[in-house]
N, C-alpha and C. Protein backbone atom coordinates (compact mmCIF):
# COMPACT_ATOMS: atom_id res chain seq x y z
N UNK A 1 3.78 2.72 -16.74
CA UNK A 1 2.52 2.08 -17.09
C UNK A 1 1.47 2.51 -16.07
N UNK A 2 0.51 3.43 -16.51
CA UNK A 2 -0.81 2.98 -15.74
C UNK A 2 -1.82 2.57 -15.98
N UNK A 3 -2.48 1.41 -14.50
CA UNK A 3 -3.71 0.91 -14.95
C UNK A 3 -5.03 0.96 -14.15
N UNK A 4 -5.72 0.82 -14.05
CA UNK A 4 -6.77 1.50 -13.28
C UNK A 4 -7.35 0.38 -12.26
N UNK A 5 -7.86 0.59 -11.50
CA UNK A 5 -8.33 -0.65 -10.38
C UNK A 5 -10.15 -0.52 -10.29
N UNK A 6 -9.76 -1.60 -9.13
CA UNK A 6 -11.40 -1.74 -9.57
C UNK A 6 -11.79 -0.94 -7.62
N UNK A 7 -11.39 -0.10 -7.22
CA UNK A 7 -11.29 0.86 -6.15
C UNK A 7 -11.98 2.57 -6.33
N UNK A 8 -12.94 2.60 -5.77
CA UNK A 8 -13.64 4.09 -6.22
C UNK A 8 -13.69 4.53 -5.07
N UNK A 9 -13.26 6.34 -5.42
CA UNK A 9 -13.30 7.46 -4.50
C UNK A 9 -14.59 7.39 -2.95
N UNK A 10 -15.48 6.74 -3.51
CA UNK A 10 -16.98 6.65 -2.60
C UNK A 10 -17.97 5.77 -3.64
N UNK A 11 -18.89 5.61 -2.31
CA UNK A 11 -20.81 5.10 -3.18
C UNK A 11 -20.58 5.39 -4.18
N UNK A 12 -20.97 6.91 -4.36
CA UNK A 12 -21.88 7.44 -5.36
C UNK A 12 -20.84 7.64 -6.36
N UNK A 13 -19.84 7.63 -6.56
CA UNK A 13 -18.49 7.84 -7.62
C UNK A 13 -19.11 6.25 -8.16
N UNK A 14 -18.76 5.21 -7.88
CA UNK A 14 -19.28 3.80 -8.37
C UNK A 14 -20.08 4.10 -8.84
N UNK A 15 -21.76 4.62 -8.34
CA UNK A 15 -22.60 4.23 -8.68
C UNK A 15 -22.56 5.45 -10.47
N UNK A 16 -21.98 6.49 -10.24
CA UNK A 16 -21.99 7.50 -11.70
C UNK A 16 -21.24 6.44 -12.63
N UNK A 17 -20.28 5.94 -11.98
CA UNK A 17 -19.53 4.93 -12.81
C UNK A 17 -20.47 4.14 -13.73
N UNK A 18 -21.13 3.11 -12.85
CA UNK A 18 -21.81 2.10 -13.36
C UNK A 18 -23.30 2.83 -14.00
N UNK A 19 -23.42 3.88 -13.43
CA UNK A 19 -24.57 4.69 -14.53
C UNK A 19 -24.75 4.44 -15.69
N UNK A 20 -23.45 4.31 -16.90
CA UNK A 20 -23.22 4.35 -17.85
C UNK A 20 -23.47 2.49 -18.50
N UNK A 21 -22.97 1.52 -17.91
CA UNK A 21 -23.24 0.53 -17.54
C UNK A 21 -24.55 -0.68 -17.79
N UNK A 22 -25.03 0.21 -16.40
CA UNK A 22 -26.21 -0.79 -15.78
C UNK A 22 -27.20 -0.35 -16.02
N UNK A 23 -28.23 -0.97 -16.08
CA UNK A 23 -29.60 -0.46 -16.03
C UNK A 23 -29.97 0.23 -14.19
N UNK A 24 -29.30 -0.42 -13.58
CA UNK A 24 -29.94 -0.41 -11.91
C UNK A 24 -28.40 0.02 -11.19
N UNK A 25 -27.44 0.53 -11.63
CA UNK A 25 -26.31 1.00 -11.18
C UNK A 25 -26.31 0.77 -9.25
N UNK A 26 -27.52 1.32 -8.79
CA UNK A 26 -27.30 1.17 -7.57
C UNK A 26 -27.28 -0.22 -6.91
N UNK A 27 -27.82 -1.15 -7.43
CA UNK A 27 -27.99 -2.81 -7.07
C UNK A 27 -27.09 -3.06 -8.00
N UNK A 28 -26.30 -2.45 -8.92
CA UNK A 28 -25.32 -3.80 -9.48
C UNK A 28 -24.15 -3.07 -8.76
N UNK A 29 -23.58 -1.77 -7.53
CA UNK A 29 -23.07 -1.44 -6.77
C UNK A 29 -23.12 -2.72 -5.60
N UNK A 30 -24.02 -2.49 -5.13
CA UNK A 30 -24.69 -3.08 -3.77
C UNK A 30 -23.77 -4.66 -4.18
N UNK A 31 -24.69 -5.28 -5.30
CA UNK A 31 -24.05 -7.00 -5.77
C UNK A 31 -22.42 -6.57 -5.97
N UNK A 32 -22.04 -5.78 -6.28
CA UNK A 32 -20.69 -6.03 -6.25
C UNK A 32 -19.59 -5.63 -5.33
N UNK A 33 -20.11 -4.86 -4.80
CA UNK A 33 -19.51 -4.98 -3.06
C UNK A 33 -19.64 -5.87 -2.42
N UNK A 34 -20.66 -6.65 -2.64
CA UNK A 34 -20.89 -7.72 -1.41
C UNK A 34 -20.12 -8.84 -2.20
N UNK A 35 -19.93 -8.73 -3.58
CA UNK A 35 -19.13 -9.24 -4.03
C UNK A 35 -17.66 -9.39 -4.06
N UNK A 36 -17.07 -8.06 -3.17
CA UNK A 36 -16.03 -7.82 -3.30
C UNK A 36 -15.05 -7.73 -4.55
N UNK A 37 -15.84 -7.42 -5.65
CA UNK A 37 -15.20 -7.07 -6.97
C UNK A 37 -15.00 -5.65 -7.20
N UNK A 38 -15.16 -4.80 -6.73
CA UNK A 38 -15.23 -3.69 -6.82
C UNK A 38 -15.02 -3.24 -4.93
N UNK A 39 -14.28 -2.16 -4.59
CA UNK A 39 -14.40 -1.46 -2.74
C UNK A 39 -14.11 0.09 -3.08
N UNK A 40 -14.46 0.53 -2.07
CA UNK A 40 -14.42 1.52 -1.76
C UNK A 40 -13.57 2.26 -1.21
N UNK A 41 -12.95 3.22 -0.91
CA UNK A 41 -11.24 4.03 -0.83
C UNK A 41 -9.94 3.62 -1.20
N UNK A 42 -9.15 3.96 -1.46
CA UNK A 42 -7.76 3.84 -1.83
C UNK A 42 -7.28 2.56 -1.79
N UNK A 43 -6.77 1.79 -2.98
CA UNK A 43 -5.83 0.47 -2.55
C UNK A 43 -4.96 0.72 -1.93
N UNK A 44 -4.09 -0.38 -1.08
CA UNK A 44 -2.56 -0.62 -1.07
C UNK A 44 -1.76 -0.52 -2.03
N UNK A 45 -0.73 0.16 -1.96
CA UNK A 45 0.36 -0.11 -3.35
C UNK A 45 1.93 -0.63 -2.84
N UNK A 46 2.14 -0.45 -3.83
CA UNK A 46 3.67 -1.39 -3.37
C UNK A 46 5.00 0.08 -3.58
N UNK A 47 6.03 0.00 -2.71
CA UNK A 47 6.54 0.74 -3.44
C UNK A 47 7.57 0.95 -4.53
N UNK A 48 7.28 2.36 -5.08
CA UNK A 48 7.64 2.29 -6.35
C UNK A 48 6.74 2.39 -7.73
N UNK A 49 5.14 2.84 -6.89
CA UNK A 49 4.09 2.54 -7.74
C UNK A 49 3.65 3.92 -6.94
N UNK A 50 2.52 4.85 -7.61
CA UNK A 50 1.81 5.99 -7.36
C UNK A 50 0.71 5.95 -7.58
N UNK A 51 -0.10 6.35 -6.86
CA UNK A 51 -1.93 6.25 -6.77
C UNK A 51 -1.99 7.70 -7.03
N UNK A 52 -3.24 7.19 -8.11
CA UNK A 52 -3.92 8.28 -8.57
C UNK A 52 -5.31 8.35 -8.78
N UNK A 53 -5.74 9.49 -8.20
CA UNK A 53 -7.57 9.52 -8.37
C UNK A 53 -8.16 9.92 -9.50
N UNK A 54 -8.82 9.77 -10.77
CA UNK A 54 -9.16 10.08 -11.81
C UNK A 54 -10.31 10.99 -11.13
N UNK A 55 -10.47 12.10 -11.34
CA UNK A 55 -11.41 12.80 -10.59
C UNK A 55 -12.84 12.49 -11.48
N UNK A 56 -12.45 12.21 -12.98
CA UNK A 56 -14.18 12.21 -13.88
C UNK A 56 -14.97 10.58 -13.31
N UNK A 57 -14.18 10.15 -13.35
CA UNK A 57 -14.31 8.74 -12.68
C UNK A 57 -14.59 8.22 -11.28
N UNK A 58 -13.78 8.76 -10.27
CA UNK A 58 -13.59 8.83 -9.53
C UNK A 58 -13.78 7.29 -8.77
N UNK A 59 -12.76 6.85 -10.09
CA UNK A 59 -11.67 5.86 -9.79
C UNK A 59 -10.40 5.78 -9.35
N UNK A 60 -9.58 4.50 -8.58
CA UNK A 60 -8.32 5.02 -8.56
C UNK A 60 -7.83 4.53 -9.99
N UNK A 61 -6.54 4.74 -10.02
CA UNK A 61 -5.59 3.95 -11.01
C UNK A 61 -3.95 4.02 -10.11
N UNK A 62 -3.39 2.78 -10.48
CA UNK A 62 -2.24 3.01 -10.39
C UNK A 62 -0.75 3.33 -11.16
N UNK A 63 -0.06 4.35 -11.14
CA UNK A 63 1.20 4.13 -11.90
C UNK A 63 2.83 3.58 -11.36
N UNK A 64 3.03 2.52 -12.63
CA UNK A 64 4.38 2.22 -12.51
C UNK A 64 5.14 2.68 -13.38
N UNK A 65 6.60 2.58 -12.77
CA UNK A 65 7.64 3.06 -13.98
C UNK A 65 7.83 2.02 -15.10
């Protein structure tokens, strides 16, 4: 199973993200970091699980067996 997190490569990977989104991508970045709904580099995983960077996204996701 993989599913994707709410963890992006950098800033500006989020902010292309939320491009699509938001009207103001860069302030609904900003509100949601400070929100902590969304961070920035790599989660923790557990093991037995594999991180993966969607490069178009440049989101993570994780896979389990």
């Amino acid at each position: 199973m993989r599913y994707g997190t709410c963890h992006f490569e950098s800033f500006e990977a989020a902010i292309t993200y939320y491009g699509t989104y938001e009207q103001y991508p860069y302030r609904a970045v900003r509100v949601k970091l400070a929100e902590k709904s969304i961070a920035i580099g790599p989660p923790k995983i557990k093991a037995g699980q594999k991180l993966i960077l969607d490069p178009e996204e440049g989101r993570y996701f994780i896979e389990t067996n």
